[in-house]
C-alpha atoms as a PDB file:
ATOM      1  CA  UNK A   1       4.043   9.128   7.841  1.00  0.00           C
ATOM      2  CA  UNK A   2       4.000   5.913   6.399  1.00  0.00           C
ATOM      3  CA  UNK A   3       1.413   4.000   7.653  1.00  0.00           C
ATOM      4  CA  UNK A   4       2.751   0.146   8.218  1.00  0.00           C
ATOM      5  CA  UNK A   5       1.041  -3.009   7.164  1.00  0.00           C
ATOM      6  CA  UNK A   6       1.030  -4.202  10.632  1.00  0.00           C
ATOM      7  CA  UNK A   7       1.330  -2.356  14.296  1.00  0.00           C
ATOM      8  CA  UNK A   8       2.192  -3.735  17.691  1.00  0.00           C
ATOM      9  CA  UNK A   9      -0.241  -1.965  20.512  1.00  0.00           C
ATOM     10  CA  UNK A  10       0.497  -3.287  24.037  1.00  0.00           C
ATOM     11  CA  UNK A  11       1.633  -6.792  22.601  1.00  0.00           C
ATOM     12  CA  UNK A  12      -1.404  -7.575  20.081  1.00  0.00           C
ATOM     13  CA  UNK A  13      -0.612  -7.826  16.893  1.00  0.00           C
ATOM     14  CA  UNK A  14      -2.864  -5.394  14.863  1.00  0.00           C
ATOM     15  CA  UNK A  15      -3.341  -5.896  11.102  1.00  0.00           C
ATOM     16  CA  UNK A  16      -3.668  -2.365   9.410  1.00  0.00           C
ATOM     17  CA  UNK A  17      -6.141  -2.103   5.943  1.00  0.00           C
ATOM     18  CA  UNK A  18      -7.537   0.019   3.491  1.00  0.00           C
ATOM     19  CA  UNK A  19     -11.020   0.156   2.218  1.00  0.00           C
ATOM     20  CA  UNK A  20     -13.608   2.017   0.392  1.00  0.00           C
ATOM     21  CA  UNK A  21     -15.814   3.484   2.630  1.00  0.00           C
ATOM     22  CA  UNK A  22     -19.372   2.918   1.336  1.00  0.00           C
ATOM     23  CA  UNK A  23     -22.213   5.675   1.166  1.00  0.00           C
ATOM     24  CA  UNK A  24     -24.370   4.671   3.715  1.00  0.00           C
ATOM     25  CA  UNK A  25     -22.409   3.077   5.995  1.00  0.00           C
ATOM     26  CA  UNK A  26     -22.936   4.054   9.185  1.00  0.00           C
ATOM     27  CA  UNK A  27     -21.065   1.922  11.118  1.00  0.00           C
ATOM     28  CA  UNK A  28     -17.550   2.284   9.112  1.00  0.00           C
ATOM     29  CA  UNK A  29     -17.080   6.352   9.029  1.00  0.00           C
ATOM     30  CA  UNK A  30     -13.228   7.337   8.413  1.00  0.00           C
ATOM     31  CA  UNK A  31     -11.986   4.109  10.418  1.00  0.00           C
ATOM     32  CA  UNK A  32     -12.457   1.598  12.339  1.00  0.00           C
ATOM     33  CA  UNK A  33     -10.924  -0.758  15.129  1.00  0.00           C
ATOM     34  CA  UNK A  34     -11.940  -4.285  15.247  1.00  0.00           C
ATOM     35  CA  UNK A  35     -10.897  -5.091  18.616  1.00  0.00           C
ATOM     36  CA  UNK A  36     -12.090  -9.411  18.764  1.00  0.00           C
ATOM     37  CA  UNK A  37      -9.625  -9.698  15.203  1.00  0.00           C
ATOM     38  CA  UNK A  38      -7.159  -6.700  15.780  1.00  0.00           C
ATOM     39  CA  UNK A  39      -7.891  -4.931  12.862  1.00  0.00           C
ATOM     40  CA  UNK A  40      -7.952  -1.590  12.455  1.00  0.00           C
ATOM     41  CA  UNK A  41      -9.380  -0.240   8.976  1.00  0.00           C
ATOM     42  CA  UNK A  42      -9.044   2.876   7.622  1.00  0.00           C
ATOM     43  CA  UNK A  43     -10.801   4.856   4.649  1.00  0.00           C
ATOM     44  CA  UNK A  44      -8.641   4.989   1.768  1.00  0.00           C
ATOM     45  CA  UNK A  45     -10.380   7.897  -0.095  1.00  0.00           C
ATOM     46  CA  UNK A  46      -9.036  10.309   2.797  1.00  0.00           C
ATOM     47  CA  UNK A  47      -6.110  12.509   2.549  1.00  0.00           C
ATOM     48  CA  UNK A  48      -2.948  11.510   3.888  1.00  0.00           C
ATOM     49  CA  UNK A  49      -3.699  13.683   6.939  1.00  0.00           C
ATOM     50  CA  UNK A  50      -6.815  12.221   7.880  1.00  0.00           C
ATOM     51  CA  UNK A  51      -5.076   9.047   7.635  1.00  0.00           C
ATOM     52  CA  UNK A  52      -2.840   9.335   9.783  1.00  0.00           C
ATOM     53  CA  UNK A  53      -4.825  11.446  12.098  1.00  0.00           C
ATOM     54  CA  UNK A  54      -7.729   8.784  11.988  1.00  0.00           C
ATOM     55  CA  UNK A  55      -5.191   5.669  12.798  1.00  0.00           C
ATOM     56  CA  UNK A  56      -3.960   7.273  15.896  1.00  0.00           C
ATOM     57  CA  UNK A  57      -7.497   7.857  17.072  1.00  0.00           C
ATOM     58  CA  UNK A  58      -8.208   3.723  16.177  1.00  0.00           C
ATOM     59  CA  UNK A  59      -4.674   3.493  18.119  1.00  0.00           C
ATOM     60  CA  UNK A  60      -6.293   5.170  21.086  1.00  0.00           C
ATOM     61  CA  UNK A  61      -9.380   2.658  20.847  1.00  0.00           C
ATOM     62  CA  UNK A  62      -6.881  -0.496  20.497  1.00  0.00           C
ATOM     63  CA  UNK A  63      -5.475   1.349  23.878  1.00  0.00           C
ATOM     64  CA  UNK A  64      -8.566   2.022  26.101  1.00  0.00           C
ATOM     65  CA  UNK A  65      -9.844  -1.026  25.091  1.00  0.00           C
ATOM     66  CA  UNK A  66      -6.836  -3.608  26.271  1.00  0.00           C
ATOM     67  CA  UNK A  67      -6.070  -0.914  29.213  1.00  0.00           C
ATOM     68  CA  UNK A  68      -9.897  -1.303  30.312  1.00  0.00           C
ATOM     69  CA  UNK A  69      -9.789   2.479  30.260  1.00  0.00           C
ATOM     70  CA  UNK A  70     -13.296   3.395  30.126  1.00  0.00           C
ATOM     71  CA  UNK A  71     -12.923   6.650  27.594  1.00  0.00           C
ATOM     72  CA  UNK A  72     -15.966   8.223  26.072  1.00  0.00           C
ATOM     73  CA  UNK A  73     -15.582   8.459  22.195  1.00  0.00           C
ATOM     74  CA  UNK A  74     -15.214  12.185  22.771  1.00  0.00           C
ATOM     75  CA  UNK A  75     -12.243  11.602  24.909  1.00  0.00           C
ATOM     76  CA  UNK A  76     -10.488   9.671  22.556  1.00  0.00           C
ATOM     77  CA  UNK A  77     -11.494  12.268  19.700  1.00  0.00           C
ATOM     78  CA  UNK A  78      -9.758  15.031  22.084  1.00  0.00           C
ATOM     79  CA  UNK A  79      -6.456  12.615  22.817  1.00  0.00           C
ATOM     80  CA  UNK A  80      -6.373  11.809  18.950  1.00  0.00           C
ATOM     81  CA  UNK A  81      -6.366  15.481  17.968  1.00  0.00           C
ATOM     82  CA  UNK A  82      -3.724  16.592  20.972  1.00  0.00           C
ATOM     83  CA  UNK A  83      -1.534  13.907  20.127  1.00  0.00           C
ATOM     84  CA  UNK A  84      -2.208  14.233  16.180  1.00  0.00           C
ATOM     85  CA  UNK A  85      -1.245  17.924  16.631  1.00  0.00           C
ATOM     86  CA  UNK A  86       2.282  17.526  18.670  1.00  0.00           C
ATOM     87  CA  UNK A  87       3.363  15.166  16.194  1.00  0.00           C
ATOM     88  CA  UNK A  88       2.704  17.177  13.135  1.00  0.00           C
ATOM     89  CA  UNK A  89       3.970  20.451  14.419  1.00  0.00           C
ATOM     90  CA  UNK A  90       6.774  18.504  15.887  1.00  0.00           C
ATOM     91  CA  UNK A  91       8.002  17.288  12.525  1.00  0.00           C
ATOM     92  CA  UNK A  92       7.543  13.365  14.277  1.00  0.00           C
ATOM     93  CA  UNK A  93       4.911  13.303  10.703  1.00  0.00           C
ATOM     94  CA  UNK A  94       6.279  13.678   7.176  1.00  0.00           C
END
């Protein structure tokens, strides 16, 4: 998949960028959503899989976030890798 420059989730614009991750940085791991700017960043060291994998799961964040969902972390890690899987084996991923 190409990932775009900019993505639309629930009517907020999000802006979509990659960075290095840093060493010790234990805040930014593989991504990141920043939900007060709508930005989500993602590690640009990782394969393309992990990309794309990783932006979905910042996708789900974006989601339970706006939707006042209430997911634990865990939950979204589940959702990401269901939904990450469907997609892939469903040829929706190039």
């Amino acid at each position: 998949m190409k990932i775009p420059k900019k993505l639309n989730i629930l009517g907020h614009t999000y802006t979509i960028e990659f960075r290095n991750r840093e060493k010790d940085d234990t805040v930014f791991q593989t991504g990141a959503c920043n939900l007060h700017y709508n930005k989500i960043v993602i590690d640009k060291h990782q394969c393309q899989q992990s990309k794309e994998s990783t932006l979905i799961h910042e996708i789900i964040e974006a989601i339970n976030y706006h939707q006042q969902l209430d997911l634990e972390h865990n939950k979204i890690c589940l959702l990401e890798t269901g939904i990450y899987q469907v997609l892939k084996d469903n040829n929706f991923l190039n």
